[in-house]
C-alpha atoms as a PDB file:
ATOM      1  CA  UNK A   1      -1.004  16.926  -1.084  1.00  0.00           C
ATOM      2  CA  UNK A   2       0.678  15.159   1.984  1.00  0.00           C
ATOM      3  CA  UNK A   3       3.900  13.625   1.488  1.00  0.00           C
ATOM      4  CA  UNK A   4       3.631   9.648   1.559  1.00  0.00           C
ATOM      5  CA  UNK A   5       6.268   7.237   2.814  1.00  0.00           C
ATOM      6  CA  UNK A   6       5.669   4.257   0.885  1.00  0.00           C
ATOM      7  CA  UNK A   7       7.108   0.828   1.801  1.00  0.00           C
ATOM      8  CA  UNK A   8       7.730  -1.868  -0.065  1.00  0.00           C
ATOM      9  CA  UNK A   9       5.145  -4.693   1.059  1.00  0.00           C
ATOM     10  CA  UNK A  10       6.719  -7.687   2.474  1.00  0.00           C
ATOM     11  CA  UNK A  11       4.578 -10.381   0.529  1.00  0.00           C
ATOM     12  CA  UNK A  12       6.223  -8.542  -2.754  1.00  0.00           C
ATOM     13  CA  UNK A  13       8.568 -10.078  -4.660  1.00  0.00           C
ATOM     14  CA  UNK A  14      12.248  -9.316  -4.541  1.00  0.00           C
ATOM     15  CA  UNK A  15      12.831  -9.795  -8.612  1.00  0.00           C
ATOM     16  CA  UNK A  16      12.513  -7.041 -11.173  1.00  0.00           C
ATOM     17  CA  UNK A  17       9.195  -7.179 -12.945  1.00  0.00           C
ATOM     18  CA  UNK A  18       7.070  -8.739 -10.596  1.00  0.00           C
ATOM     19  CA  UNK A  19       3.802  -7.833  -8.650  1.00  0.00           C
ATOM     20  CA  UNK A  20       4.731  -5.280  -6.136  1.00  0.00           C
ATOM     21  CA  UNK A  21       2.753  -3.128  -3.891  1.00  0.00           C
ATOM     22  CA  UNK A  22       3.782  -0.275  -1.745  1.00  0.00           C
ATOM     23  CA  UNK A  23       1.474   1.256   1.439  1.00  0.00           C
ATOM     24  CA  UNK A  24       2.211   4.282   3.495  1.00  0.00           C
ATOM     25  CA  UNK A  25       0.879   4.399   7.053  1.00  0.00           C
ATOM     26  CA  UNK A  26       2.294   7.665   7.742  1.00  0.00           C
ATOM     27  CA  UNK A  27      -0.728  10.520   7.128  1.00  0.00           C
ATOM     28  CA  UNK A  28      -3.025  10.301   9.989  1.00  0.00           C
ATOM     29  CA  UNK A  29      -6.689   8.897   8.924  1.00  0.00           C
ATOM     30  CA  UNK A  30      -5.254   7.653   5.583  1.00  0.00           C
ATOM     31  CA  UNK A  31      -4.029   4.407   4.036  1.00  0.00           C
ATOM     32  CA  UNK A  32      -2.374   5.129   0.828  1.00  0.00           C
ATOM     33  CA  UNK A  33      -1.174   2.482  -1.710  1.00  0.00           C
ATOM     34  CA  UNK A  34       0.367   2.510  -4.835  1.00  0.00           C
ATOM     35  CA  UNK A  35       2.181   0.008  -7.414  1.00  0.00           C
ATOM     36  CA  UNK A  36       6.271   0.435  -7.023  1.00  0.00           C
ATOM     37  CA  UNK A  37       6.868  -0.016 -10.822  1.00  0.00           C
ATOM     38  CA  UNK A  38       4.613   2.919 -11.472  1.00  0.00           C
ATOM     39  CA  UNK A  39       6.156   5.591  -8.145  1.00  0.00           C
ATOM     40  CA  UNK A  40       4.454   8.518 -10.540  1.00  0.00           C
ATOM     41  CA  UNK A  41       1.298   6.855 -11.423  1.00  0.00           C
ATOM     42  CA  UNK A  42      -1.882   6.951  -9.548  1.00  0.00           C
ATOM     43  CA  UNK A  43      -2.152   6.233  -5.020  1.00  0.00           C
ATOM     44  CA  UNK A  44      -5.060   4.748  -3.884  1.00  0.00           C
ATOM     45  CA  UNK A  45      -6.220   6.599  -0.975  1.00  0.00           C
ATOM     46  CA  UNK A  46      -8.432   4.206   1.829  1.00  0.00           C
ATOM     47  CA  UNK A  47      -9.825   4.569   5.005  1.00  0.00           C
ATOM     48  CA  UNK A  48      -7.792   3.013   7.920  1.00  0.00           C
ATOM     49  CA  UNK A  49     -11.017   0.537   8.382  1.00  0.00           C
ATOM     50  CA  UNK A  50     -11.443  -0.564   4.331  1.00  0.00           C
ATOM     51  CA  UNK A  51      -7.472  -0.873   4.461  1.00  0.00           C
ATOM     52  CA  UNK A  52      -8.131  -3.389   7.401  1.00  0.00           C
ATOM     53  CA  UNK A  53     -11.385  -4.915   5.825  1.00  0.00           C
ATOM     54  CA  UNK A  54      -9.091  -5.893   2.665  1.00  0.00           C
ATOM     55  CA  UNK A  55      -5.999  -7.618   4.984  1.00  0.00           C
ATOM     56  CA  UNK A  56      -8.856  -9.799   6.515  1.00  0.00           C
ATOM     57  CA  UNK A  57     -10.350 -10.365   3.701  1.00  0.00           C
ATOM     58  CA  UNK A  58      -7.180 -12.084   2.255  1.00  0.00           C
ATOM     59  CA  UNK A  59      -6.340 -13.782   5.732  1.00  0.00           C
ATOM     60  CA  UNK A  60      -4.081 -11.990   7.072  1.00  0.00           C
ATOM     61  CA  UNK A  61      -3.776  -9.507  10.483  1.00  0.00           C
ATOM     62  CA  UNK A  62      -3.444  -5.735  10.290  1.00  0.00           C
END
C-alpha cells in the first residue's frame, strides 16, 4: 500500500472533537481522504476527477 501524506483540511476546525478531514495529494492518480480522529480507520481512495467533481459540487475551486 502507498504511503499517504495526509493534511489537515483547512475548512477543519482547530478544536478537539470537531469535524475534521484529512486529503493526501501525494500518490500519483489518487486522491485519498480520511477522518483525522480515526488516523487507523478506513481512507477513501478517489479518482483525481470525482475528488474535483465533489469540491465543485460544494462551491469551491480545486
Amino acid at each position: 500500500m502507498p504511503r499517504y501524506k495526509f493534511v489537515k483540511s483547512s475548512y477543519s476546525g482547530g478544536n478537539a472533537g470537531q469535524e475534521c478531514v484529512e486529503v493526501a495529494l501525494n500518490v500519483a492518480r489518487t486522491v485519498a481522504v480520511r477522518d483525522s480522529k480515526q488516523s487507523g480507520g478506513p481512507v477513501l481512495l478517489l479518482a483525481p476527477t470525482a475528488w474535483d467533481a465533489f469540491q465543485e459540487t460544494l462551491g469551491r475551486q480545486p
